[in-house]
PDB file of N, CA and C in Angstrom:
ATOM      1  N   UNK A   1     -13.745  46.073 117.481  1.00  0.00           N
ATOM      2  CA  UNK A   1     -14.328  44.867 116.936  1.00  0.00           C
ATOM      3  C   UNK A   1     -15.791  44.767 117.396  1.00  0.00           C
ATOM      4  N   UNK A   2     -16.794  44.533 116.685  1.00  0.00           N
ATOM      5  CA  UNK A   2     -18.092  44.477 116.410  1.00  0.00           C
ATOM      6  C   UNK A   2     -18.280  43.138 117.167  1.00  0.00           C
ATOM      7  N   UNK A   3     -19.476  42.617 118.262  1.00  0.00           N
ATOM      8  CA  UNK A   3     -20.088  41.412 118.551  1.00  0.00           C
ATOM      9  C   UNK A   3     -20.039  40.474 117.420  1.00  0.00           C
ATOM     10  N   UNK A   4     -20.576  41.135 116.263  1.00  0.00           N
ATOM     11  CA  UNK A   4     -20.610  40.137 115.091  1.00  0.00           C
ATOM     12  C   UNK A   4     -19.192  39.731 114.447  1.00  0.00           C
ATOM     13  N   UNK A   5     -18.591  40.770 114.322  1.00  0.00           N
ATOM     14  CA  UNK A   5     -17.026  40.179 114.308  1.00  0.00           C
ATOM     15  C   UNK A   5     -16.083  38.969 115.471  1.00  0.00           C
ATOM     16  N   UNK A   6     -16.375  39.022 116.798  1.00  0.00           N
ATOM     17  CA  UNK A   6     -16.612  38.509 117.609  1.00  0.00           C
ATOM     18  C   UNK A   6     -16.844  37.125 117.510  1.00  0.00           C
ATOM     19  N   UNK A   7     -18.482  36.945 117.235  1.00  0.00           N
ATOM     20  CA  UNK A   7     -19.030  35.774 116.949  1.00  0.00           C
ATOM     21  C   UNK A   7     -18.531  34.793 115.793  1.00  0.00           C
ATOM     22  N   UNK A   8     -18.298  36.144 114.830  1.00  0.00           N
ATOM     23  CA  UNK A   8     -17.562  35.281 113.445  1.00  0.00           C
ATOM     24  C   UNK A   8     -16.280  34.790 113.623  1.00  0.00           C
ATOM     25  N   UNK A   9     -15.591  35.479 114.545  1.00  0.00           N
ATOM     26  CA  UNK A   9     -14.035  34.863 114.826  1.00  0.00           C
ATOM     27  C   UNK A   9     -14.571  33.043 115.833  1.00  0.00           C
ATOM     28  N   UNK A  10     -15.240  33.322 116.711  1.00  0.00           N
ATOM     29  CA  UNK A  10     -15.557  32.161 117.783  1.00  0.00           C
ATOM     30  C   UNK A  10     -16.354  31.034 116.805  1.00  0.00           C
ATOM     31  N   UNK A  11     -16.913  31.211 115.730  1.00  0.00           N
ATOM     32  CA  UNK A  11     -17.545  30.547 114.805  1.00  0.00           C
ATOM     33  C   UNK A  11     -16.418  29.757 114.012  1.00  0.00           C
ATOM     34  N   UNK A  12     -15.404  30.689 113.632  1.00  0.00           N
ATOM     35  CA  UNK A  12     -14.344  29.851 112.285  1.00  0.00           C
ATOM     36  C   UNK A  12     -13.239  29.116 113.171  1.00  0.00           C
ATOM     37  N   UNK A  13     -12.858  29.382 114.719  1.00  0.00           N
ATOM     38  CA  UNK A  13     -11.785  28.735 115.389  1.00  0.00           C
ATOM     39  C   UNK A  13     -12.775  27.268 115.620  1.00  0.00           C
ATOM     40  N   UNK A  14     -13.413  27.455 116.140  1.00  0.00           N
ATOM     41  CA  UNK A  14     -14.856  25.756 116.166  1.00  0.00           C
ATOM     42  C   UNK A  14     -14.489  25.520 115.109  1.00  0.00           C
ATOM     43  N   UNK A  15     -14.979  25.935 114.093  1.00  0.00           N
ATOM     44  CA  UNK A  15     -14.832  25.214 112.885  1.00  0.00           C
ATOM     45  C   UNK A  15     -13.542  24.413 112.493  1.00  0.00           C
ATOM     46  N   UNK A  16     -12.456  25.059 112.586  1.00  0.00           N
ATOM     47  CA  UNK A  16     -11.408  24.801 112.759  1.00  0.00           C
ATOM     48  C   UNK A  16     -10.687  23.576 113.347  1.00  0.00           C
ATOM     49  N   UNK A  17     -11.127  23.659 114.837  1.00  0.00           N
ATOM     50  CA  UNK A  17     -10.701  22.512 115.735  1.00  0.00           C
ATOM     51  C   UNK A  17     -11.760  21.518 115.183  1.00  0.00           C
ATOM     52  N   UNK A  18     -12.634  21.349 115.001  1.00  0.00           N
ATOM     53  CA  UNK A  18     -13.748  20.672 114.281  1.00  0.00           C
ATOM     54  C   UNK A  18     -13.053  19.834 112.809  1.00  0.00           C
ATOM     55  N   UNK A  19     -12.772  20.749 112.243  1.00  0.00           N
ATOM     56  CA  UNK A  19     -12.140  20.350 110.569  1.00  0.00           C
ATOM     57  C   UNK A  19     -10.878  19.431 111.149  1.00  0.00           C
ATOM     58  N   UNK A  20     -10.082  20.014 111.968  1.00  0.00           N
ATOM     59  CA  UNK A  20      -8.516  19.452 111.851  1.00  0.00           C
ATOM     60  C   UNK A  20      -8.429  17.867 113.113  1.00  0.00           C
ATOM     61  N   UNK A  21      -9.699  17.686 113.770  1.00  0.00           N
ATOM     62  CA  UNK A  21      -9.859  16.595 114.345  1.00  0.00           C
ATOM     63  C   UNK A  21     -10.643  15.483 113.494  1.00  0.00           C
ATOM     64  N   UNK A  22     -11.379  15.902 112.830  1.00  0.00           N
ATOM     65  CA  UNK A  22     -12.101  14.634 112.019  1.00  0.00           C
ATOM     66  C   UNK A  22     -12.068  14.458 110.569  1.00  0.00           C
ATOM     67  N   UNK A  23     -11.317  15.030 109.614  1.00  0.00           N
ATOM     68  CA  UNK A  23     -11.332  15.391 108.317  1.00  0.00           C
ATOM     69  C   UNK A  23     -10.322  13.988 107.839  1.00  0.00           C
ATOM     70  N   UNK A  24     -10.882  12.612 107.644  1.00  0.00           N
ATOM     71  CA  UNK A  24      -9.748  12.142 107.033  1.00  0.00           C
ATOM     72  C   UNK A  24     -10.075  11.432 105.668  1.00  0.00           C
ATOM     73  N   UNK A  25      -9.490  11.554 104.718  1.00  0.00           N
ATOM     74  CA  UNK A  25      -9.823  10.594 103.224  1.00  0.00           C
ATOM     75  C   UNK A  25      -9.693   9.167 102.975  1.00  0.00           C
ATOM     76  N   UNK A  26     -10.777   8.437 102.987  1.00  0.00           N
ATOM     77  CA  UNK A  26     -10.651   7.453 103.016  1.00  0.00           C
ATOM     78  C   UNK A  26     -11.081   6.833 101.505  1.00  0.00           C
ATOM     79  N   UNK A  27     -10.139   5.864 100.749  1.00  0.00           N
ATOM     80  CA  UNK A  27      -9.932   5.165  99.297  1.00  0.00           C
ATOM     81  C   UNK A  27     -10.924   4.006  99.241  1.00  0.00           C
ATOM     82  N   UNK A  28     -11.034   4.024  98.020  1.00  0.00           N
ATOM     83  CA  UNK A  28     -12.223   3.044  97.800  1.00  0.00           C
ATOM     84  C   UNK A  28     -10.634   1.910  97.728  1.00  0.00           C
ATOM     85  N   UNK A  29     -10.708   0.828  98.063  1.00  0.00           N
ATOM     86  CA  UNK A  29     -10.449  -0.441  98.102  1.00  0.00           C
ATOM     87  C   UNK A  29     -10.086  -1.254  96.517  1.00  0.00           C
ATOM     88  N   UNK A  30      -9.071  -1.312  96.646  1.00  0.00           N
ATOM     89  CA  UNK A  30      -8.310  -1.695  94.780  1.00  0.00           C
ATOM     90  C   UNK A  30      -8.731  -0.664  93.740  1.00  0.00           C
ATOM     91  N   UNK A  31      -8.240   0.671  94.416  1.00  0.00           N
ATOM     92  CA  UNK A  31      -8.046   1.734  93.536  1.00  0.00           C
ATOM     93  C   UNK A  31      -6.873   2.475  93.494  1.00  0.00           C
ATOM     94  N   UNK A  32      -5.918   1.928  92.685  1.00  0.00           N
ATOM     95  CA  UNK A  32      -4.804   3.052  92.893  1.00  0.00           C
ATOM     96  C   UNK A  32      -4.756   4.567  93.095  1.00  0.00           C
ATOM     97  N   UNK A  33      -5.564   4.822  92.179  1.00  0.00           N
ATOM     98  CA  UNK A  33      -5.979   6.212  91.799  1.00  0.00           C
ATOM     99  C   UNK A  33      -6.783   6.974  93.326  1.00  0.00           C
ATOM    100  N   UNK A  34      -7.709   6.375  93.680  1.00  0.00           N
ATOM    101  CA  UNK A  34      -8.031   6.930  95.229  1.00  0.00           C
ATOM    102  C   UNK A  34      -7.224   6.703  96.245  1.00  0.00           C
ATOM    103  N   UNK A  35      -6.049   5.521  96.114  1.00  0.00           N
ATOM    104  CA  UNK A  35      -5.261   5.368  97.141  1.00  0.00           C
ATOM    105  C   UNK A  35      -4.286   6.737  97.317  1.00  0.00           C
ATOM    106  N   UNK A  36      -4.137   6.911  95.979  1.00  0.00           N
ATOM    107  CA  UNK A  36      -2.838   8.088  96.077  1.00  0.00           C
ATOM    108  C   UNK A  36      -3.300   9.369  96.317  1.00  0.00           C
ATOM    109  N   UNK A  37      -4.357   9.637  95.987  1.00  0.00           N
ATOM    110  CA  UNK A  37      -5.256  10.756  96.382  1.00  0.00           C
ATOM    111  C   UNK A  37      -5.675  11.107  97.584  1.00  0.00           C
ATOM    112  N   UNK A  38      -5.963   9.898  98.363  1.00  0.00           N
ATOM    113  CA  UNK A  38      -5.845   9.933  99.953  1.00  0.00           C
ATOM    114  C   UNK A  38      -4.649  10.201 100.344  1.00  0.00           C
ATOM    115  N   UNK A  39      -3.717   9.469 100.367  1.00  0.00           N
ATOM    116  CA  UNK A  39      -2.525  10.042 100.602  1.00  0.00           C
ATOM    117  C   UNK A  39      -2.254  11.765 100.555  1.00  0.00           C
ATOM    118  N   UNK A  40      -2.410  11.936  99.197  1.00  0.00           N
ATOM    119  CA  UNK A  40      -2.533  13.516  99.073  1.00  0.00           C
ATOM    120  C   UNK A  40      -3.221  14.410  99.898  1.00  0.00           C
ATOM    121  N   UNK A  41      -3.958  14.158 100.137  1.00  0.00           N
ATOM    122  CA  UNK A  41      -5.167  14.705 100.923  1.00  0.00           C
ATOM    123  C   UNK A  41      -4.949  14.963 102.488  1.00  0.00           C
ATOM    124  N   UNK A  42      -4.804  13.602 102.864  1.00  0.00           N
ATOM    125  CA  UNK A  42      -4.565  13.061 104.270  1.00  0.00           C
ATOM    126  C   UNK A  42      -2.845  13.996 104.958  1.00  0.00           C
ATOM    127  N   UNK A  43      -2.331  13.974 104.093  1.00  0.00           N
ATOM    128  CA  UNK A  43      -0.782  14.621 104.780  1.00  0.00           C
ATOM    129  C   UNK A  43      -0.773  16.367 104.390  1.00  0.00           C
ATOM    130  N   UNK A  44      -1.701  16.756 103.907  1.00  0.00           N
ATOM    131  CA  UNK A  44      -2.033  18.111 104.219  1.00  0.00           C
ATOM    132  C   UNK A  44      -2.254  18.574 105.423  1.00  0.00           C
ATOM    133  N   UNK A  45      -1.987  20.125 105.554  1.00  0.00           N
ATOM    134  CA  UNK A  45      -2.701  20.469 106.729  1.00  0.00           C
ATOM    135  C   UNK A  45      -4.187  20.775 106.612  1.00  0.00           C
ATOM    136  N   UNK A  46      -4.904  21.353 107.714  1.00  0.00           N
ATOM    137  CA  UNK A  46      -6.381  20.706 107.662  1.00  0.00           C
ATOM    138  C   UNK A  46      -6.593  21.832 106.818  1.00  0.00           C
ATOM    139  N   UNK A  47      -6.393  23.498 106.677  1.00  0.00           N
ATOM    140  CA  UNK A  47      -6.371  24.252 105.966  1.00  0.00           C
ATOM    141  C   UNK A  47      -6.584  24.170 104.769  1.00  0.00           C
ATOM    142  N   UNK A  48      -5.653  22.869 104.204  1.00  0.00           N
ATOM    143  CA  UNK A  48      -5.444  22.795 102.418  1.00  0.00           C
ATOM    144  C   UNK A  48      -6.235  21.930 102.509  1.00  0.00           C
ATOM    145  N   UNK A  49      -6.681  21.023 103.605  1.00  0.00           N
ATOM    146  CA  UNK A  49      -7.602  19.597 103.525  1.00  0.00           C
ATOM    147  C   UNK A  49      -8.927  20.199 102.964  1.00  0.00           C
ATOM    148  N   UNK A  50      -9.265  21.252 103.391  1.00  0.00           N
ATOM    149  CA  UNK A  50     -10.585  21.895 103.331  1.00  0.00           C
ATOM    150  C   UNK A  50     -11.116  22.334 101.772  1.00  0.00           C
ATOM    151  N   UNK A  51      -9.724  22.635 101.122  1.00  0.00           N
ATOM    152  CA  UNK A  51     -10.029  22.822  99.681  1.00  0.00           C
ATOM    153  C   UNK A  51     -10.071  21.805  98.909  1.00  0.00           C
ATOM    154  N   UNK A  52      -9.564  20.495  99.536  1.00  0.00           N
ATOM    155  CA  UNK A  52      -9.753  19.058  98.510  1.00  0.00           C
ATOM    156  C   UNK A  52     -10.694  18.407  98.558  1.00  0.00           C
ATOM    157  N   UNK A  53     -12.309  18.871  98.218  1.00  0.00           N
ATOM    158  CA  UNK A  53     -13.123  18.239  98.356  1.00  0.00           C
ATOM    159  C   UNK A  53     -13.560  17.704  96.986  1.00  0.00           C
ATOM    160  N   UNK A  54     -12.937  16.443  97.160  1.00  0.00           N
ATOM    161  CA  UNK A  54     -13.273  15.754  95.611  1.00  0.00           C
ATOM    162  C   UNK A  54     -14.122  14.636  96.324  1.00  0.00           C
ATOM    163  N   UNK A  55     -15.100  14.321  95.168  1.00  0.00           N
ATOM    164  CA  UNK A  55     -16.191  12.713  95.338  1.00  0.00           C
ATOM    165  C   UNK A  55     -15.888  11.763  94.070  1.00  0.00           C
ATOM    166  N   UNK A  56     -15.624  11.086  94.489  1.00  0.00           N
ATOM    167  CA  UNK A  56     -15.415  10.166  93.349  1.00  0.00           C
ATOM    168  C   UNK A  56     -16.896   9.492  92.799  1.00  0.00           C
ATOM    169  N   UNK A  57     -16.390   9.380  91.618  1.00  0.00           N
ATOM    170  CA  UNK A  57     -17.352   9.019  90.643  1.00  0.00           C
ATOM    171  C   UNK A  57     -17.306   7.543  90.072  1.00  0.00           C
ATOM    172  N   UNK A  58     -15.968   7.453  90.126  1.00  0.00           N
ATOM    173  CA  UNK A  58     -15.863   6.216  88.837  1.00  0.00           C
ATOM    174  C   UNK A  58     -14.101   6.621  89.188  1.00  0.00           C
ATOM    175  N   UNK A  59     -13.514   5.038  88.740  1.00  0.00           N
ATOM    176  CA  UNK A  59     -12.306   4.870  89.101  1.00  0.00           C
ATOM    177  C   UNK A  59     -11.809   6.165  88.280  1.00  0.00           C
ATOM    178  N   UNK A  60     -10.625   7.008  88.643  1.00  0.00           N
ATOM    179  CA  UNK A  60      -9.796   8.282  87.780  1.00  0.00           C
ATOM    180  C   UNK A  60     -10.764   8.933  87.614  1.00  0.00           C
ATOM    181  N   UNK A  61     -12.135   9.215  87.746  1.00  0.00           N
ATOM    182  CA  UNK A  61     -13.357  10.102  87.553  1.00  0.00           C
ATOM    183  C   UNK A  61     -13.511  10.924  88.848  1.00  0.00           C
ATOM    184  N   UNK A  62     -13.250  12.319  89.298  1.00  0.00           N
ATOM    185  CA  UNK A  62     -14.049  12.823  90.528  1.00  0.00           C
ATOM    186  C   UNK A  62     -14.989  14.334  90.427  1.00  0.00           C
ATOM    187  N   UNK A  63     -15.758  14.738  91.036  1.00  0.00           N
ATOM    188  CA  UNK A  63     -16.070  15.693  90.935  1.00  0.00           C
ATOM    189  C   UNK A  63     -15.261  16.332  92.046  1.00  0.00           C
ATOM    190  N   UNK A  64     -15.186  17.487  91.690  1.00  0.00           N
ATOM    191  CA  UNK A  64     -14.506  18.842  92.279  1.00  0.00           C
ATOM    192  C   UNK A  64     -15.796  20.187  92.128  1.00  0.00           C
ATOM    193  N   UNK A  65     -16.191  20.373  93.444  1.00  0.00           N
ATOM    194  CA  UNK A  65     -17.674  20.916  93.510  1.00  0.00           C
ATOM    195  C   UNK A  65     -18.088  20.805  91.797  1.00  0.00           C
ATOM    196  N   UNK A  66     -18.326  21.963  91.129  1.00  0.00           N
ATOM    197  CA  UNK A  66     -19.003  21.419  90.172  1.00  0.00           C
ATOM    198  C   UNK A  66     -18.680  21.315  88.794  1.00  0.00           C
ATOM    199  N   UNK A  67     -17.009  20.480  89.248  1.00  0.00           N
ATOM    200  CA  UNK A  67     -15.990  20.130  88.143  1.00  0.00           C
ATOM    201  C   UNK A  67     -16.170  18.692  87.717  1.00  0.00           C
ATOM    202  N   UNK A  68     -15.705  18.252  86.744  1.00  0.00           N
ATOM    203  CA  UNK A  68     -15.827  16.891  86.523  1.00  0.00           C
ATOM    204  C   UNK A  68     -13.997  16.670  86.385  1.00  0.00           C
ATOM    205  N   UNK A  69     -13.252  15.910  87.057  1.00  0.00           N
ATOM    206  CA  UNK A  69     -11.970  16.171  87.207  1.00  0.00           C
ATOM    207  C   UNK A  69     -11.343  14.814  86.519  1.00  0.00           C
ATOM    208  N   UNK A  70     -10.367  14.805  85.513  1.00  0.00           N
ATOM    209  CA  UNK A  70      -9.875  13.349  85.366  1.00  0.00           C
ATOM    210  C   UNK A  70      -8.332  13.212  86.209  1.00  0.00           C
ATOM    211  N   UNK A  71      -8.544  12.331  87.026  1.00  0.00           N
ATOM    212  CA  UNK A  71      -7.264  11.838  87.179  1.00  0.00           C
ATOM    213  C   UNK A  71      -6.150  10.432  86.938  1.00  0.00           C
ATOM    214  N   UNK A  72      -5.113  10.238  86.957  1.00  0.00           N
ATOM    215  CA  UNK A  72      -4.368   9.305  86.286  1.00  0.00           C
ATOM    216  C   UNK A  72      -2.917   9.178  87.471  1.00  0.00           C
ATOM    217  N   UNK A  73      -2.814   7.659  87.595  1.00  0.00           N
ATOM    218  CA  UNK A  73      -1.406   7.350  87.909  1.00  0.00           C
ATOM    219  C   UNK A  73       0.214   7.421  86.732  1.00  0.00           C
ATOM    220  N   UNK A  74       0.522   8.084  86.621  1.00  0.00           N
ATOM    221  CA  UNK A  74       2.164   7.740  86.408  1.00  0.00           C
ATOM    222  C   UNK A  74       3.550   7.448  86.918  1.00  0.00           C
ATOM    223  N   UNK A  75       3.782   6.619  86.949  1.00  0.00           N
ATOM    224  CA  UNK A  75       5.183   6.365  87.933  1.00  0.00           C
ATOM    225  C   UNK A  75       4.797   6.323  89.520  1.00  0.00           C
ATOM    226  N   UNK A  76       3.758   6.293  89.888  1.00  0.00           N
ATOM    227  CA  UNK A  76       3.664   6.194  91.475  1.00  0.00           C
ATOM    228  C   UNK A  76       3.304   8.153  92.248  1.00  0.00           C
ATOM    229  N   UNK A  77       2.841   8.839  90.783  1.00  0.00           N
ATOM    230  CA  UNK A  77       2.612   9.671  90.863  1.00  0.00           C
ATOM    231  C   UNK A  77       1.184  10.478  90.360  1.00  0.00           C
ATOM    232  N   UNK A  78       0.042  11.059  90.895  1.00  0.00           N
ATOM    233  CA  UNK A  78      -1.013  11.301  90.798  1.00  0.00           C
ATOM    234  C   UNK A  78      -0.632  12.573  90.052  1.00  0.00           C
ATOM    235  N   UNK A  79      -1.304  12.474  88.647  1.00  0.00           N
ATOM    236  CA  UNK A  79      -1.471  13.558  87.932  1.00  0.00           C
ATOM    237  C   UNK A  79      -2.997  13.859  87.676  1.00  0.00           C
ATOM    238  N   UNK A  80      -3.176  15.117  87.451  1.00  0.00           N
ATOM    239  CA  UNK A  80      -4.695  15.841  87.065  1.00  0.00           C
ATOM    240  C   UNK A  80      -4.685  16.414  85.774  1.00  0.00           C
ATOM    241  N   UNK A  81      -5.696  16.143  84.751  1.00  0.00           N
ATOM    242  CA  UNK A  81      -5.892  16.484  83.854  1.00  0.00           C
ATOM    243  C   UNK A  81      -6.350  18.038  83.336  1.00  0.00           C
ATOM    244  N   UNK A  82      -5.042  18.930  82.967  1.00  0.00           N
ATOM    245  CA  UNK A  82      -5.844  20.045  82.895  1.00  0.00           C
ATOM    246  C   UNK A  82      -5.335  20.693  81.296  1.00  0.00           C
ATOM    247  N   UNK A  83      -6.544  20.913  80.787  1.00  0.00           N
ATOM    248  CA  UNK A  83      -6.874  21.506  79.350  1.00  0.00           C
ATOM    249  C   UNK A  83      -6.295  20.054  78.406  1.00  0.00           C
ATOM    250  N   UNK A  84      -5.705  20.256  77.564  1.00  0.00           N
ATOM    251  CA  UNK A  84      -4.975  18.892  76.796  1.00  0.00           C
ATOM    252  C   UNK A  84      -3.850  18.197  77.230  1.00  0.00           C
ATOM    253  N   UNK A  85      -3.649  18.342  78.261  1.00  0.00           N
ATOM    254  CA  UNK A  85      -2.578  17.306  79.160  1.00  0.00           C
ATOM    255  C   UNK A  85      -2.490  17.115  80.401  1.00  0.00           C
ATOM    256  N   UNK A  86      -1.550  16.824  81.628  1.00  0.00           N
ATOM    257  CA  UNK A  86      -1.635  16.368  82.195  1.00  0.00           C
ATOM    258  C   UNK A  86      -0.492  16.889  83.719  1.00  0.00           C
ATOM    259  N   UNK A  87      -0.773  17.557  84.493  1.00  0.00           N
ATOM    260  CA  UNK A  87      -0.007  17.972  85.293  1.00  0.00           C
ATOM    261  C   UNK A  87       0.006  17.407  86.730  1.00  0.00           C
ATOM    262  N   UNK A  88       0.923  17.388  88.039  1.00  0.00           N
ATOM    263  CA  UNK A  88       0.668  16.748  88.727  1.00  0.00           C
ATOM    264  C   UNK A  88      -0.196  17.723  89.802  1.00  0.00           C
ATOM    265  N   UNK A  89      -0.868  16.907  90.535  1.00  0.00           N
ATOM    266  CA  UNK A  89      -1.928  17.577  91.370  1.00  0.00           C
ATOM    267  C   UNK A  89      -1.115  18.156  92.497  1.00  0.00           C
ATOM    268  N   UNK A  90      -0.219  18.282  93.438  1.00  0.00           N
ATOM    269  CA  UNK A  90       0.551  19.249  93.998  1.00  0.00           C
ATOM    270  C   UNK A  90       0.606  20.492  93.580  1.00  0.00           C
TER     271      UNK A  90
END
């Protein structure tokens, strides 16, 4: 193993303990749609936390880096809009 291999391992475990101590999703306030999404988010491990980086835009509106994402409540269940319908985000 190379110094730089080394460094890159001591670089991503920081990162790591870093991500899985402070990473939490917090809902905009009388939004169903961000409430349940936090939820989603929040009971991941920090691993999968790291790939849910959505910003909300507008209520059911988020970006997903440089996606424009629709989402929707049904039944107490967060679905994501993909191609002409509607699947759940799990």
């Amino acid at each position: 193993m190379t110094e730089k291999d080394i460094e890159y391992n001591k670089m991503l475990e920081y990162w790591e303990q870093l991500h899985r101590a402070t990473y939490i999703y917090v809902p905009v306030n009388n939004d169903p749609i961000d409430k349940l999404l936090a939820e989603f988010i929040n009971k991941c491990d920090y691993k999968k936390k790291a790939k849910c980086l959505f910003v909300r835009e507008e209520p059911g509106v988020y970006a997903f880096f440089d996606k424009r994402v629709i989402m929707l409540s049904e039944m107490g269940k967060l679905n994501i809009r993909v191609g002409g319908g509607y699947m759940s985000v799990d």
